[in-house]
Protein backbone atom coordinates (compact mmCIF):
# COMPACT_ATOMS: atom_id res chain seq x y z
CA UNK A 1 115.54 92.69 80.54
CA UNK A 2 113.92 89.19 82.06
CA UNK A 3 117.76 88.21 83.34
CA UNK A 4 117.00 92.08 85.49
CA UNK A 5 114.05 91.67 86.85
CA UNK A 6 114.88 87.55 88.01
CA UNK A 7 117.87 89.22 89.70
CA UNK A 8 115.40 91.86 91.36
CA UNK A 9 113.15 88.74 92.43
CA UNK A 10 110.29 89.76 90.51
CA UNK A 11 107.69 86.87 90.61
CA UNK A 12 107.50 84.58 87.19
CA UNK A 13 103.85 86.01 86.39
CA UNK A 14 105.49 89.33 86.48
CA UNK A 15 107.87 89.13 84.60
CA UNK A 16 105.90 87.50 81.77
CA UNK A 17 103.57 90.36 81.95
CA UNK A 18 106.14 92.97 82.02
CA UNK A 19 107.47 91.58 78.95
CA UNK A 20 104.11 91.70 77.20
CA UNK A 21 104.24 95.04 76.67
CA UNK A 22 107.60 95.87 75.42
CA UNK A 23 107.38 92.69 72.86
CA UNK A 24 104.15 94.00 71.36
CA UNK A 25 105.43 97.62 71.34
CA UNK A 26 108.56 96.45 68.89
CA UNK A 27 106.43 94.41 67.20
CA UNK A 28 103.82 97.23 66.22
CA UNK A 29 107.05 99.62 64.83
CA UNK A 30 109.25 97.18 63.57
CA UNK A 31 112.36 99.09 65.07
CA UNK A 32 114.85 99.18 67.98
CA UNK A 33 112.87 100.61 70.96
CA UNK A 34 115.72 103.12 71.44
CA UNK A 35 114.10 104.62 68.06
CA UNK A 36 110.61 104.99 69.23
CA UNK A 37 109.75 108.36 70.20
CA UNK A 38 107.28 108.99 73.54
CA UNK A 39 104.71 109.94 70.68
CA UNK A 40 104.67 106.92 68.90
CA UNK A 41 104.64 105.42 72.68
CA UNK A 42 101.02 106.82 73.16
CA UNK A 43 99.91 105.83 69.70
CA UNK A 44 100.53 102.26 70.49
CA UNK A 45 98.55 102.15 73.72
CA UNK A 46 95.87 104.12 71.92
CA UNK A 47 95.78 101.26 69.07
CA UNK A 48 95.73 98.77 72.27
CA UNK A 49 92.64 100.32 73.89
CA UNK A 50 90.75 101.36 70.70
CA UNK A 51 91.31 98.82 68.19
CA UNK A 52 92.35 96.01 70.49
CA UNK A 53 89.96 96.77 73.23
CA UNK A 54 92.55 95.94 76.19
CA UNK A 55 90.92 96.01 79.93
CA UNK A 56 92.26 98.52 81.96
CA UNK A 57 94.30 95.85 83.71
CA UNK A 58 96.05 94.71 80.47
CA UNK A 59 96.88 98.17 79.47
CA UNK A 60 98.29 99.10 82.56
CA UNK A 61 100.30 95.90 82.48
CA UNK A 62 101.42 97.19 79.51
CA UNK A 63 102.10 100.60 80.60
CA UNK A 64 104.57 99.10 83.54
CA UNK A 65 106.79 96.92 81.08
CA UNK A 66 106.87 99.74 79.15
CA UNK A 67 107.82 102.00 81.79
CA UNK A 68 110.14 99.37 83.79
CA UNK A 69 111.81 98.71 79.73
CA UNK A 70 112.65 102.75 79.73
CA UNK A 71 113.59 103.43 83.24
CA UNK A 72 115.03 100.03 84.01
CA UNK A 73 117.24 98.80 81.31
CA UNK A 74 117.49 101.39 78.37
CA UNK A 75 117.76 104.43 81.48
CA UNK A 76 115.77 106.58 79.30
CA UNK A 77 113.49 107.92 81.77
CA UNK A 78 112.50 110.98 80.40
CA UNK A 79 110.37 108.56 77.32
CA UNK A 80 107.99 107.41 79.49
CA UNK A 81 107.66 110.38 82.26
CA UNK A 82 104.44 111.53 80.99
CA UNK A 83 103.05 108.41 79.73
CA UNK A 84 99.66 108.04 82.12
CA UNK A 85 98.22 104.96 84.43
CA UNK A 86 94.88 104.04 82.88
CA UNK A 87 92.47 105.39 84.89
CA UNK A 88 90.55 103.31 87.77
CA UNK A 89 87.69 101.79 86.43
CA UNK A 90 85.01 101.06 89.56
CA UNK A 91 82.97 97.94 89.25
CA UNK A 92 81.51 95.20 91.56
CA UNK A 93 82.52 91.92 91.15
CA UNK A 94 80.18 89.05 90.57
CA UNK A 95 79.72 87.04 93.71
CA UNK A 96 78.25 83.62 94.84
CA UNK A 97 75.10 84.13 97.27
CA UNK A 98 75.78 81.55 100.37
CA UNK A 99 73.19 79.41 98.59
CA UNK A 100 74.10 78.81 95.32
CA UNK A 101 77.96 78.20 97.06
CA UNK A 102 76.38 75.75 99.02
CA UNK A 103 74.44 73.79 96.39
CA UNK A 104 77.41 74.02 94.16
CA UNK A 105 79.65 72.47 96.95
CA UNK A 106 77.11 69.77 96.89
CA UNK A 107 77.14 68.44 93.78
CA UNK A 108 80.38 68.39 93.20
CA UNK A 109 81.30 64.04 92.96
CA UNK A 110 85.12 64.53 92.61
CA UNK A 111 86.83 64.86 96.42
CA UNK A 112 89.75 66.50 94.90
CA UNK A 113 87.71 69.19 93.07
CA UNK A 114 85.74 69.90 96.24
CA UNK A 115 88.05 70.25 98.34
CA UNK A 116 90.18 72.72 96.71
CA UNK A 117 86.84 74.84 95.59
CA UNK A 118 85.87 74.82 99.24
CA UNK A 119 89.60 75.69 100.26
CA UNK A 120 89.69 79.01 98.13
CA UNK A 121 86.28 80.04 99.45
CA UNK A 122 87.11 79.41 102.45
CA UNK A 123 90.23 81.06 102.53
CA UNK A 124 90.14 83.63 100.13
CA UNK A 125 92.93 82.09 98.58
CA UNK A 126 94.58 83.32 94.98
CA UNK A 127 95.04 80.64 92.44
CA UNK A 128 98.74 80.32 92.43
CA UNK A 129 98.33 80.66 96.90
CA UNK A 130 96.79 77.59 96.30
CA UNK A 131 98.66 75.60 93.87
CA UNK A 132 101.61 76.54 96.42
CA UNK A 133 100.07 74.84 99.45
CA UNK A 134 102.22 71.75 100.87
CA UNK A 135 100.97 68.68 102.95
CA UNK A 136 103.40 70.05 105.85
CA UNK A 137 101.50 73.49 105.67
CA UNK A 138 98.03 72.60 107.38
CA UNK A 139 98.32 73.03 111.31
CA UNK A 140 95.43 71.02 112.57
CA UNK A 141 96.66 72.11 116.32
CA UNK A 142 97.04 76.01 115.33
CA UNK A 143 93.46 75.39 113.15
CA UNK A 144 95.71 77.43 110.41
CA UNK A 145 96.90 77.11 107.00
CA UNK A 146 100.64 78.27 105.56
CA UNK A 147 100.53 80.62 102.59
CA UNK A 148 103.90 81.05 101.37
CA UNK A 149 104.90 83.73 99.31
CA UNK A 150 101.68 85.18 98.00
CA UNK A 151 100.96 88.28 96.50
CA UNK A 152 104.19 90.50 96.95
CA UNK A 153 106.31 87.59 98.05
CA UNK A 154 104.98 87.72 101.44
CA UNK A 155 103.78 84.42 103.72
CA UNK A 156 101.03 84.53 106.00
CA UNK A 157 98.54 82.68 108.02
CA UNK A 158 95.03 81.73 106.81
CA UNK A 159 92.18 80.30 109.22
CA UNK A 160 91.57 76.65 108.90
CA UNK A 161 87.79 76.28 109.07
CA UNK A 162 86.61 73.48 111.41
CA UNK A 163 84.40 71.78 108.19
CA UNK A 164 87.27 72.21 105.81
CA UNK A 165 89.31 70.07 108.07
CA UNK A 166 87.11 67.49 107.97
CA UNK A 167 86.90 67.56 104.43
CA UNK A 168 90.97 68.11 103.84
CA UNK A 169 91.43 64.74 105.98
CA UNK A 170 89.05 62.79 104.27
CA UNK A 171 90.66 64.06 100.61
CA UNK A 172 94.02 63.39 102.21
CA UNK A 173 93.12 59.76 102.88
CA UNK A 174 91.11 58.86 99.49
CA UNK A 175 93.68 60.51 96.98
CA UNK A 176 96.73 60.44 99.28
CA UNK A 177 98.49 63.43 97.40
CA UNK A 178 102.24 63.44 97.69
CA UNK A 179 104.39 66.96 98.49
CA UNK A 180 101.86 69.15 97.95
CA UNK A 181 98.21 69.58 98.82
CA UNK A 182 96.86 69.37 95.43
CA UNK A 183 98.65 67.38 92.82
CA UNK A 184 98.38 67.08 89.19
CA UNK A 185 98.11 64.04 86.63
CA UNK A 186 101.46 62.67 88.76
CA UNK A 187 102.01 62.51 91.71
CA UNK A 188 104.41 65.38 93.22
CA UNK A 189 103.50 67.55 90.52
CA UNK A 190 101.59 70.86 91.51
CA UNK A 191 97.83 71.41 90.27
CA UNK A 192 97.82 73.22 86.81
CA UNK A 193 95.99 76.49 86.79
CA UNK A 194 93.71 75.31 83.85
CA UNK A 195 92.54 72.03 85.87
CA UNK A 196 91.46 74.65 88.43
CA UNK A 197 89.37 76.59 85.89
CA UNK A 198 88.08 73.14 84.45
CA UNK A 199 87.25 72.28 88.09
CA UNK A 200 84.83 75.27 88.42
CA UNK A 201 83.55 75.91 85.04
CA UNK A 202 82.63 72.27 84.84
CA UNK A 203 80.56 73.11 88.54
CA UNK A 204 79.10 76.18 87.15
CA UNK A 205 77.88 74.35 83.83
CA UNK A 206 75.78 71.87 86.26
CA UNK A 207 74.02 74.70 88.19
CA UNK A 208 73.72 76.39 85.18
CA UNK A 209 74.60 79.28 86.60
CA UNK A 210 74.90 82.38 84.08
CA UNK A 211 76.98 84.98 85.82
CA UNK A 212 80.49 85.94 85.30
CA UNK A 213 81.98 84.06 88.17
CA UNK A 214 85.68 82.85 87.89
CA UNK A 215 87.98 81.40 90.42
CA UNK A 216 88.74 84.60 91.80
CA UNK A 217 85.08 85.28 92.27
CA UNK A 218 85.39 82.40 94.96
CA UNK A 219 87.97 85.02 96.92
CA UNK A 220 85.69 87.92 96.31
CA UNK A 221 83.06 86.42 97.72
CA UNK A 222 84.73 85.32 100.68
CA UNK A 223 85.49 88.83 101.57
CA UNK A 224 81.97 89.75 100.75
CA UNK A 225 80.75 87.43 103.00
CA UNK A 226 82.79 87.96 105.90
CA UNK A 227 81.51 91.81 105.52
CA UNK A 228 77.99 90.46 105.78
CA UNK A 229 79.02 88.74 108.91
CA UNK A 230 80.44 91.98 110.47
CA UNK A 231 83.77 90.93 110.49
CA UNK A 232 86.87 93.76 111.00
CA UNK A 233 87.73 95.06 107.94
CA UNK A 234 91.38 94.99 109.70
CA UNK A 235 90.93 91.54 109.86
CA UNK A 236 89.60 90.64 106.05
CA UNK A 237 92.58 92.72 105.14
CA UNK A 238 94.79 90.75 107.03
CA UNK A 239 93.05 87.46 105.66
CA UNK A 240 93.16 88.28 102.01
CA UNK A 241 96.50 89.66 102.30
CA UNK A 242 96.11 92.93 100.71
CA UNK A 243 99.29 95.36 101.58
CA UNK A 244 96.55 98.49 101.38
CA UNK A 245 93.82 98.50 103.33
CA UNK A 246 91.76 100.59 100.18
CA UNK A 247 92.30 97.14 98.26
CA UNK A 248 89.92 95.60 100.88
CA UNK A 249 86.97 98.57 101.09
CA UNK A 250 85.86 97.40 97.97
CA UNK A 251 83.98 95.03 100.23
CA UNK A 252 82.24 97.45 102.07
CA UNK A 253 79.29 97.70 100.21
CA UNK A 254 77.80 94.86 101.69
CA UNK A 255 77.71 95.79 105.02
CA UNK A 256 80.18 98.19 107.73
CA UNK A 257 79.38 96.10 110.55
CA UNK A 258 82.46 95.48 112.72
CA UNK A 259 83.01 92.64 115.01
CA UNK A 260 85.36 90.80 117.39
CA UNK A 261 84.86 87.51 116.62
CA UNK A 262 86.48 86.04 113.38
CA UNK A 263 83.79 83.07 112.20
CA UNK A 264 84.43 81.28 108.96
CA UNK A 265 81.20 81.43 105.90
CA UNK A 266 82.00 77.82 105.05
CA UNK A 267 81.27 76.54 109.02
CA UNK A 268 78.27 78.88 108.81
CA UNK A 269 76.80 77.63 105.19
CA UNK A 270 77.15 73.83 106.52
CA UNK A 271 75.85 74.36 110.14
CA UNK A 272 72.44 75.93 109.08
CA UNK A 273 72.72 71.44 108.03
């Protein structure tokens, strides 16, 4: 099943998470998935929700490997027909006010930390986006950063803020990273995703702030601001990279101003001095 989906190109966190599923589904009968029944299929996700107390998310991760095990590899379609998405759920997610951003920003001593806190804001940038940025990909002329194969496989162009920059060069020339923008313990090595938690929770702990903010929240806030600002929904779209433009109304309930001009939060937060 994993040698299928790397043929199909599937990204590596998909794959993992599409193997979740299937593994723990085996696991809970004991017996050759060809054996369990579409029955037995819903009393597994049942024991997931109720007894496990799986998101939403995670169960419909679960549902897909499920699904893609069925259709894809056993071609036993007809198992997993009627097995249902989870529904929906509709929530807000925490944000940073400009404020507590900026104070956070602040007090942050490490240039490496900073900078790459400042870079997601500022660009609404996904964890791995990030981790994925090279040296060669920031185009001082253009004023634009290279995301290569994001969300979906897809590249794109983010805006370079005119303060990020600033602080980029003067990272660049203190830590002198090698290959790509943010290294790890060596040199050449990409930035592990739990550094970039550490990074943030360690920033959070100091302004003792109590709400559920994660890296991500970073991006969603972002998007939240630009709303505030009256920026083109087209245009956060188009910045955050979402395929559907649904992903990005989420947003909306901030503001529905619309405007022409595309300004950046971060040069906003650090010009009000």
């Amino acid at each position: 099943m994993r040698q299928r989906m790397v043929i199909e190109n599937l990204s590596p966190r998909t794959i993992t998470s599409y193997l979740n599923g299937p593994k723990r589904l085996i696991e809970y009968f004991k017996k050759h998935p060809k054996q369990i029944t579409t029955d037995e299929i819903y009393a597994f996700l049942v024991y997931e929700k109720e007894v496990k107390n799986h998101s939403r998310s995670t169960m419909r991760i679960n549902v897909n490997g499920i699904r893609y095990l069925y259709k894809n590899f056993l071609d036993r379609p007809e198992i997993v027909d009627e097995v249902p998405y989870p529904k929906q759920e509709t929530y807000l997610p925490e944000i940073f006010t400009g404020k507590e951003l900026k104070n956070l920003f602040d007090h942050i001593r490490n240039t490496k930390h900073r900078t790459m806190l400042k870079l997601i804001y500022s660009c609404g940038l996904r964890r791995g986006e990030v981790r994925n940025i090279r040296i060669t990909d920031i185009n001082r002329k253009a004023m634009q950063i290279h995301i290569r194969q994001g969300k979906g496989k897809k590249d794109r162009y983010v805006q370079l803020s005119v303060h990020l920059l600033k602080e980029v060069e003067n990272y660049y020339h203190e830590i002198k990273p090698e290959t790509w923008l943010f290294n790890g313990r060596k040199k050449g090595n990409k930035i592990s995703e739990s550094t970039m938690r550490w990074a943030l929770l360690q920033a959070l702990k100091r302004e003792k702030l109590t709400k559920k903010l994660h890296l991500h929240s970073l991006r969603h806030s972002f998007a939240s601001h630009h709303v505030s600002m009256g920026t083109n929904l087209l245009i956060i779209q188009q910045l955050l990279g979402h395929e559907s433009i649904q992903s990005t109304m989420k947003y909306l309930h901030l503001s529905d101003k619309t405007s022409g001009g595309v300004k950046n939060p971060l040069d906003l937060m650090y010009s009000k001095g």
